[in-house]
Protein backbone atom coordinates (compact mmCIF):
# COMPACT_ATOMS: atom_id res chain seq x y z
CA UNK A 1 0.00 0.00 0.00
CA UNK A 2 2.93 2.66 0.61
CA UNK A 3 4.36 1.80 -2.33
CA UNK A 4 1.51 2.46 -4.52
CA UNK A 5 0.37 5.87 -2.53
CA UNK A 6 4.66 6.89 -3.50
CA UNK A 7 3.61 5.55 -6.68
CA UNK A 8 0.75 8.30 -7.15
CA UNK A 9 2.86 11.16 -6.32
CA UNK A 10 6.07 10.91 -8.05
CA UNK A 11 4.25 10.91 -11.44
CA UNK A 12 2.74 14.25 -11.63
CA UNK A 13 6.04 15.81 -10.97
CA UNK A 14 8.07 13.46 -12.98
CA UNK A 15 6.34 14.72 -15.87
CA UNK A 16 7.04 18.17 -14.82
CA UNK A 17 10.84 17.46 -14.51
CA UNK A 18 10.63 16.25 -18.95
CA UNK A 19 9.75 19.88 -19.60
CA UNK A 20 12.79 21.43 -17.49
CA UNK A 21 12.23 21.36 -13.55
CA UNK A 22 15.05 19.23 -13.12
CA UNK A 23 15.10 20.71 -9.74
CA UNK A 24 11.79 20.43 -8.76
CA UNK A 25 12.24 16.75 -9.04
CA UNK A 26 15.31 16.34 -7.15
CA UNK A 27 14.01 18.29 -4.24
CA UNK A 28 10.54 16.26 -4.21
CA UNK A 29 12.75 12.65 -4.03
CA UNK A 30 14.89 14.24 -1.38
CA UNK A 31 11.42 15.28 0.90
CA UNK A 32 9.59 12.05 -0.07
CA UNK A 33 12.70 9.87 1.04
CA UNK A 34 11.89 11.64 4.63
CA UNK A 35 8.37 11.90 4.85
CA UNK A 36 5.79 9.18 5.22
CA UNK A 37 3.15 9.06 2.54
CA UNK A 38 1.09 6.39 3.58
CA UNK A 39 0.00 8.66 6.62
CA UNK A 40 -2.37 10.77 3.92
CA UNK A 41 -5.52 7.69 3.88
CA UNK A 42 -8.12 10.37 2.17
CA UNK A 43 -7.99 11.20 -1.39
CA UNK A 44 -8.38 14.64 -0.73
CA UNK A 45 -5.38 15.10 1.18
CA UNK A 46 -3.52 13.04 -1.64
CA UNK A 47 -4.62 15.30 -4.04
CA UNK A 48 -3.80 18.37 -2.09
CA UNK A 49 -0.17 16.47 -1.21
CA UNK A 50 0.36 16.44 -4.83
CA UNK A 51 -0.53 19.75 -5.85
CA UNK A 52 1.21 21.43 -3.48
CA UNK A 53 4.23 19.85 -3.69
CA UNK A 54 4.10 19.84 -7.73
CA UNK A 55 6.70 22.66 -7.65
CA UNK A 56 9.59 22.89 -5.28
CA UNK A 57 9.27 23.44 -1.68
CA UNK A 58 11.27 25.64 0.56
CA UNK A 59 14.06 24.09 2.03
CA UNK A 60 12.68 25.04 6.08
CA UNK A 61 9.50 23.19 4.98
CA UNK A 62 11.58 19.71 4.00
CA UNK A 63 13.70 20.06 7.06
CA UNK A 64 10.10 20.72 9.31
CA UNK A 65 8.84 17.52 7.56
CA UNK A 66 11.68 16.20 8.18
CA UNK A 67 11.90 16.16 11.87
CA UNK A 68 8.56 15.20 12.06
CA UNK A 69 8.78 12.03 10.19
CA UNK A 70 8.79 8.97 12.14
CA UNK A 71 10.17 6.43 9.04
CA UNK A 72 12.16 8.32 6.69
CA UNK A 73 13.45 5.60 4.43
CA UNK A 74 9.95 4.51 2.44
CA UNK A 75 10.56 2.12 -0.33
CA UNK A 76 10.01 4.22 -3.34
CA UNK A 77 9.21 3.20 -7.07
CA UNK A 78 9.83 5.14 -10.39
CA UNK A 79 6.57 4.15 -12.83
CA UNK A 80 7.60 3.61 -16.62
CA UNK A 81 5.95 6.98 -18.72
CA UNK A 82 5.36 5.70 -21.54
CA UNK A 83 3.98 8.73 -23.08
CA UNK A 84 6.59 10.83 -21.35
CA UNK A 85 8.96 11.27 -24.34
CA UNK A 86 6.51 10.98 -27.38
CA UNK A 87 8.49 12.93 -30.18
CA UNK A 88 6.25 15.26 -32.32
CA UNK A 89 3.83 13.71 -35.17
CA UNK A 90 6.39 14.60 -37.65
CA UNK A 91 9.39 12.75 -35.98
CA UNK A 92 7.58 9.98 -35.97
CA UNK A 93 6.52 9.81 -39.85
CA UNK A 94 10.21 10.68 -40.94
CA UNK A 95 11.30 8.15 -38.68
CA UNK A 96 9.19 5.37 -40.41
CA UNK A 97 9.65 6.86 -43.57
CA UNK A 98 13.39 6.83 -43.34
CA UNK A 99 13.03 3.27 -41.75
CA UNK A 100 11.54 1.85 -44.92
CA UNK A 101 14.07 3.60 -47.25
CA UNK A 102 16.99 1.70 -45.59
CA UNK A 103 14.94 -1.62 -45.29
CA UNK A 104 14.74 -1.56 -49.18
CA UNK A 105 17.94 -0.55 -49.96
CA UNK A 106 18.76 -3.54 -48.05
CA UNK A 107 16.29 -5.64 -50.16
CA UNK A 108 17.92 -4.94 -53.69
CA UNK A 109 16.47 -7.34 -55.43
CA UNK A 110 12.93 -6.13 -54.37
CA UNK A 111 14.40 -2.55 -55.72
CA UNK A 112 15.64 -3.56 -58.66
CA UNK A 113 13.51 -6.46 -60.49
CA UNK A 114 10.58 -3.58 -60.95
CA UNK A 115 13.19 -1.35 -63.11
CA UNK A 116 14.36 -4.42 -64.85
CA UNK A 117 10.85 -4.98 -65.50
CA UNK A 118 10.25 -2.05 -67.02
CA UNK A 119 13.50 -2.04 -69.01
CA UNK A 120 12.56 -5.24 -70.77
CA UNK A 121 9.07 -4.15 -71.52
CA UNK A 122 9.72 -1.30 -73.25
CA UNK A 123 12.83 -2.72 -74.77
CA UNK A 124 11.47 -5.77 -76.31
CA UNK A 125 8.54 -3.91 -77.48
CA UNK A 126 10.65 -1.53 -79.29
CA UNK A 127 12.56 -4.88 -80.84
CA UNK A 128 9.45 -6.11 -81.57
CA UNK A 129 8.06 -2.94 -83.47
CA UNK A 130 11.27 -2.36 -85.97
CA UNK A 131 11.60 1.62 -85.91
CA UNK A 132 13.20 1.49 -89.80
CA UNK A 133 9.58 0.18 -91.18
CA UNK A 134 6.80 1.55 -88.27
CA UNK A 135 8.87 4.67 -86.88
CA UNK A 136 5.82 6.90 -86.65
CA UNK A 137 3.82 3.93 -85.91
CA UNK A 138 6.41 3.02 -82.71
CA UNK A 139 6.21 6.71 -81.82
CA UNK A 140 2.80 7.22 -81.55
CA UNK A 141 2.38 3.80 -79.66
CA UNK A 142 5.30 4.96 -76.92
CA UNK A 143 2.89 6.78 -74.66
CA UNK A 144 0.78 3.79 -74.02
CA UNK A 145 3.47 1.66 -74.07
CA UNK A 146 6.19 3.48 -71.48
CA UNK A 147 2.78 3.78 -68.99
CA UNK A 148 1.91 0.00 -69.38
CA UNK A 149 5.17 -0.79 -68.46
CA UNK A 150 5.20 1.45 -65.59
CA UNK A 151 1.95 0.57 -64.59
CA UNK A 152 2.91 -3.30 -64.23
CA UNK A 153 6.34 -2.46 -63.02
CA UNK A 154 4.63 -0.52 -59.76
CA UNK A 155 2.69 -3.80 -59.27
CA UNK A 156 5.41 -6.28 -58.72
CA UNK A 157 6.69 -3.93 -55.65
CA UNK A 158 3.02 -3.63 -53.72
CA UNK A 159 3.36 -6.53 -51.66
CA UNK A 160 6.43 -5.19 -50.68
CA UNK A 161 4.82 -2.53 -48.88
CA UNK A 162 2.50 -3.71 -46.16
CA UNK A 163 3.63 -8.03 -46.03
CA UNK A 164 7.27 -7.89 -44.00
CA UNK A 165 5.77 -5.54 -41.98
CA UNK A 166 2.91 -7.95 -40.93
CA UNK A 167 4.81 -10.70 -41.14
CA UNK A 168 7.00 -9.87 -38.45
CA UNK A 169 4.39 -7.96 -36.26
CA UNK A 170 5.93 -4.83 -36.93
CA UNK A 171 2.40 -3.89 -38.50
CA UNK A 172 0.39 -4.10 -35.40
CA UNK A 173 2.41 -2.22 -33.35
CA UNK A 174 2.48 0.55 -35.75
CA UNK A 175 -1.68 0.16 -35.73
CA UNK A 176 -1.27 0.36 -31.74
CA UNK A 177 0.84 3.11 -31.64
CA UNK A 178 -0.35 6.50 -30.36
CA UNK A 179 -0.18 8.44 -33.86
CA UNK A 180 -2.56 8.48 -36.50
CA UNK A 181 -2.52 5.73 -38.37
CA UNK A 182 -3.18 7.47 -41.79
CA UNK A 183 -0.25 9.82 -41.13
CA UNK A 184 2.23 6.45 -40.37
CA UNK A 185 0.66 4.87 -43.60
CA UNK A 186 1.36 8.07 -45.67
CA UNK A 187 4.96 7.94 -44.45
CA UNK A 188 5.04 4.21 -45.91
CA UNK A 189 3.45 5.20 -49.11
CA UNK A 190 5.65 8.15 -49.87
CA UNK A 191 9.00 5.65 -49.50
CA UNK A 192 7.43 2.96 -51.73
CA UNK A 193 6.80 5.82 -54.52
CA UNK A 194 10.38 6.91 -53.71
CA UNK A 195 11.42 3.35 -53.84
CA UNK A 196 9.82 2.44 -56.97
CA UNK A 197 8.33 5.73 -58.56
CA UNK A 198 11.07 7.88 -58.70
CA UNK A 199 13.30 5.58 -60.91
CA UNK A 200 10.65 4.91 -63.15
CA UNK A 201 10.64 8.77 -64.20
CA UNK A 202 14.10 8.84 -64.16
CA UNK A 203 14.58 6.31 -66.89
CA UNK A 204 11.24 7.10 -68.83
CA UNK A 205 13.40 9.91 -71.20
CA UNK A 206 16.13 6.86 -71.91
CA UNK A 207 13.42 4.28 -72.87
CA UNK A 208 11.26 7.47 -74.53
CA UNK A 209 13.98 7.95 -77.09
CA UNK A 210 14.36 3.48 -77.18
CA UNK A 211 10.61 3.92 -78.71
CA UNK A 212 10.94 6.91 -81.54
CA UNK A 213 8.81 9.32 -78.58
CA UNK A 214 8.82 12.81 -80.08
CA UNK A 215 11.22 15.64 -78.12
CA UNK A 216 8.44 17.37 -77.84
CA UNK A 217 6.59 15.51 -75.18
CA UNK A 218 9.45 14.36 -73.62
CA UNK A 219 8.57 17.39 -70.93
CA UNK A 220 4.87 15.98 -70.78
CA UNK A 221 5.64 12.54 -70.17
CA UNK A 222 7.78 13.18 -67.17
CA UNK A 223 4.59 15.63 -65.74
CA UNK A 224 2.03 12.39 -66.19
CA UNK A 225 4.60 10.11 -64.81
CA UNK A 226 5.46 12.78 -61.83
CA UNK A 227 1.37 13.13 -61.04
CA UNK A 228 0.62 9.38 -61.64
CA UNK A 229 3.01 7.13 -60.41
CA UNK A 230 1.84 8.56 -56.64
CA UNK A 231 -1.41 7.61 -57.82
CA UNK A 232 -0.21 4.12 -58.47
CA UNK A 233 1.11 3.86 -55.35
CA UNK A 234 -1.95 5.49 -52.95
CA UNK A 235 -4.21 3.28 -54.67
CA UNK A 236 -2.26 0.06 -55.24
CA UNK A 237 -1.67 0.66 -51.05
CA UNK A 238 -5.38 -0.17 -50.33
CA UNK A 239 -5.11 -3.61 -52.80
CA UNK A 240 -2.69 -4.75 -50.50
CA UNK A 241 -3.82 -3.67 -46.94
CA UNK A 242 -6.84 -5.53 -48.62
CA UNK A 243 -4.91 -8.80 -49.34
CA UNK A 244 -2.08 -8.60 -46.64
CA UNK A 245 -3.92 -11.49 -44.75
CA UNK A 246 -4.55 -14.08 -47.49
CA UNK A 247 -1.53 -16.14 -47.99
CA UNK A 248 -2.01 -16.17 -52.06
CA UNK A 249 -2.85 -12.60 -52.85
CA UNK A 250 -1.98 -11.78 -55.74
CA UNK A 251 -3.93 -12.46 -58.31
CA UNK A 252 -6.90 -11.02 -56.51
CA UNK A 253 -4.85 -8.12 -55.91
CA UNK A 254 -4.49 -7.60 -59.20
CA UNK A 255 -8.32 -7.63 -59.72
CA UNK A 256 -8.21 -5.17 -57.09
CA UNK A 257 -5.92 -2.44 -58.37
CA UNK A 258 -5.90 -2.54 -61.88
CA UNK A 259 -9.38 -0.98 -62.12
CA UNK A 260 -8.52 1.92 -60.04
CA UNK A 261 -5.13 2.21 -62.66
CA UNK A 262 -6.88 2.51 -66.00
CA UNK A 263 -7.61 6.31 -65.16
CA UNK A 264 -4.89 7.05 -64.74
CA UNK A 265 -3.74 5.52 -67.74
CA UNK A 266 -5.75 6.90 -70.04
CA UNK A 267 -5.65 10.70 -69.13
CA UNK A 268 -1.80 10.19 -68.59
CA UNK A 269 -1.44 8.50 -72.69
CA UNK A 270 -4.17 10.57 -73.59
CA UNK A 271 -1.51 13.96 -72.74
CA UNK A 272 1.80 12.85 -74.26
CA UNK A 273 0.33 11.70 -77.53
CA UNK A 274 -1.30 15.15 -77.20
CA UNK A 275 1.88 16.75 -76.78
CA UNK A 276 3.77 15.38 -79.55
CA UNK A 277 0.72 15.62 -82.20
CA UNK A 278 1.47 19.85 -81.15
CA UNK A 279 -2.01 19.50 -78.88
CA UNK A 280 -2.73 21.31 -75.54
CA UNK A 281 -2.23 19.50 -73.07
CA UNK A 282 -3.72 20.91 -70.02
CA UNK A 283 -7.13 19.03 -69.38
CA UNK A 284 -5.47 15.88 -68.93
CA UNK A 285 -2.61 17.50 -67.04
CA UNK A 286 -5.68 18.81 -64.74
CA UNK A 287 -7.00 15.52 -64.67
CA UNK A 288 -4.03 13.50 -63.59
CA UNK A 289 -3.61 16.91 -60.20
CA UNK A 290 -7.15 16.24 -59.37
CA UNK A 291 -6.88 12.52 -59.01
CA UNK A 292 -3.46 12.64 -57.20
CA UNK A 293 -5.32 15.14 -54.32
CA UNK A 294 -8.25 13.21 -54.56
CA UNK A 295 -6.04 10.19 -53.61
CA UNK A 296 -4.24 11.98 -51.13
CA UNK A 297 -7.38 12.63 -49.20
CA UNK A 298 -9.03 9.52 -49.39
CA UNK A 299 -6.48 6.90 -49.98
CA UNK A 300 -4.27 7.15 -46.83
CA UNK A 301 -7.72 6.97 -44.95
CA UNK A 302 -9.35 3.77 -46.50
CA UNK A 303 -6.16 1.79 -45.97
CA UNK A 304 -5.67 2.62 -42.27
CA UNK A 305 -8.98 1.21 -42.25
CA UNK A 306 -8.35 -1.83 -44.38
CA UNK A 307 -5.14 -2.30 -42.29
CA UNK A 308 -7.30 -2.64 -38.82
CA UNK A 309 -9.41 -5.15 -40.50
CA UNK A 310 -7.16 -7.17 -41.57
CA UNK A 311 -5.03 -7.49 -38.96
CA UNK A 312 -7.79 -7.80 -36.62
């Protein structure tokens, strides 16, 4: 019973001390080592014990106490604060956003086989199509074919995501965790586009010129690939909070995501061959913003939600 009446009062002023009153705390420990506690039975005096001493007391009122005390060695016990040294909302999403950038760099393979992907796509296409006999043919086709490729090459890195993470638990304790969750799965998100995305665009010019694309909507084809690829991974991050429980997901994931892709697809083609026929370009360009806030909104939010159900 003394222990758990010490127990009340150090934690009040313990969680003063984390904001600065390093002092306060010392003093407190030095008059609680010489005062009774247990001798306060009602909770009123408790609570008045606790306020008052909440800052730090004048050093005639610990000696007073201190004579009058009759055991002045109580057993005293520290209680874990959990919540004592939460770091600020955005601490914690760089911290699991940085954690998933080294945990794929780690995993090259995973990091590499969707650009290889891509690469051989687009490549074999092109050796497919001969650009001596169908160059204007090959060039039109490039804006449909580069976002194919990118499309499918996104998809072989979803399950990537969400299923090491739930694997190994790691996934329900960043559901239990005092943060949002659809902040914590935004942080995840933006490293898998990072991951994955970010690559794509930056070899789309190289496999552009592979297919005969016009200079001209060179520009255009990194803006749809810069708005949609996000896209691509919002929505392809509900598909697999979705799926993350069944042990053979994904073929159903692919149900599952490739009709929220086609969209995207079409408005992003739809502006480079645009582009490079001398077109404007702006309603699709429009299109492909729209979607990626929409996505933004909403996306994050449904697969928190998915998450909890499946893991529950």
């Amino acid at each position: 019973m003394q222990d758990r009446e010490n127990h009340i009062f150090l934690d009040p002023l313990l969680c003063r001390a984390r904001d600065g009153s390093r002092k306060a705390l010392g003093l407190f420990e030095t008059f609680a080592q010489s005062v009774k506690v247990s001798k306060y039975k009602d909770s009123s005096e408790r609570m008045a014990f606790g306020f008052m001493f909440s800052t730090a007391p004048p050093r005639d009122a610990v000696r007073k106490k201190r004579r009058r005390s009759k055991n002045p060695t109580p057993t005293l016990r520290v209680s874990n604060m959990p919540h004592a040294t939460i770091p600020s909302l955005w601490r914690a999403f760089f911290t699991l956003f940085r954690r998933d950038l080294l945990l794929a760099m780690r995993r090259r393979n995973e990091l590499i086989n969707p650009l290889l992907f891509f690469v051989l796509v687009v490549a074999l296409f092109a050796m497919g199509v001969r650009a001596e006999e169908h160059g204007k043919l090959l060039g039109v086709m490039a804006p449909g074919v580069i976002w194919v490729a990118a499309l499918l090459a996104s998809m072989l890195s979803l399950e990537s995501m969400f299923r090491s993470d739930f694997e190994d638990g790691s996934l329900e304790q960043i559901l239990l965790s005092p943060y949002p969750t659809l902040l914590l799965v935004l942080a995840k998100v933006a490293a898998h586009w990072l991951v994955t995305g970010l690559p794509l665009i930056l070899l789309a010019p190289l496999l552009g010129v592979l297919l005969s694309l016009p200079g001209s909507a060179m520009g255009t084809l990194l803006q749809t690939l810069l708005l949609g690829t996000p896209v691509l991974s919002l929505a392809g991050a509900i598909g697999v909070s979705l799926t993350i429980g069944l042990r053979r997901g994904g073929a159903l994931l692919s149900l599952l995501v490739l009709p929220l892709y086609v969209p995207v697809l079409l408005f992003a083609a739809k502006a480079v061959a645009d582009s490079a026929l001398g077109l404007s370009v702006i309603f699709p360009l429009k299109m492909l913003g729209a979607m990626l806030l929409l996505w933004l909104a909403l996306g994050p939010v449904a697969t928190a939600a998915a998450l909890k159900i499946s893991v529950d």
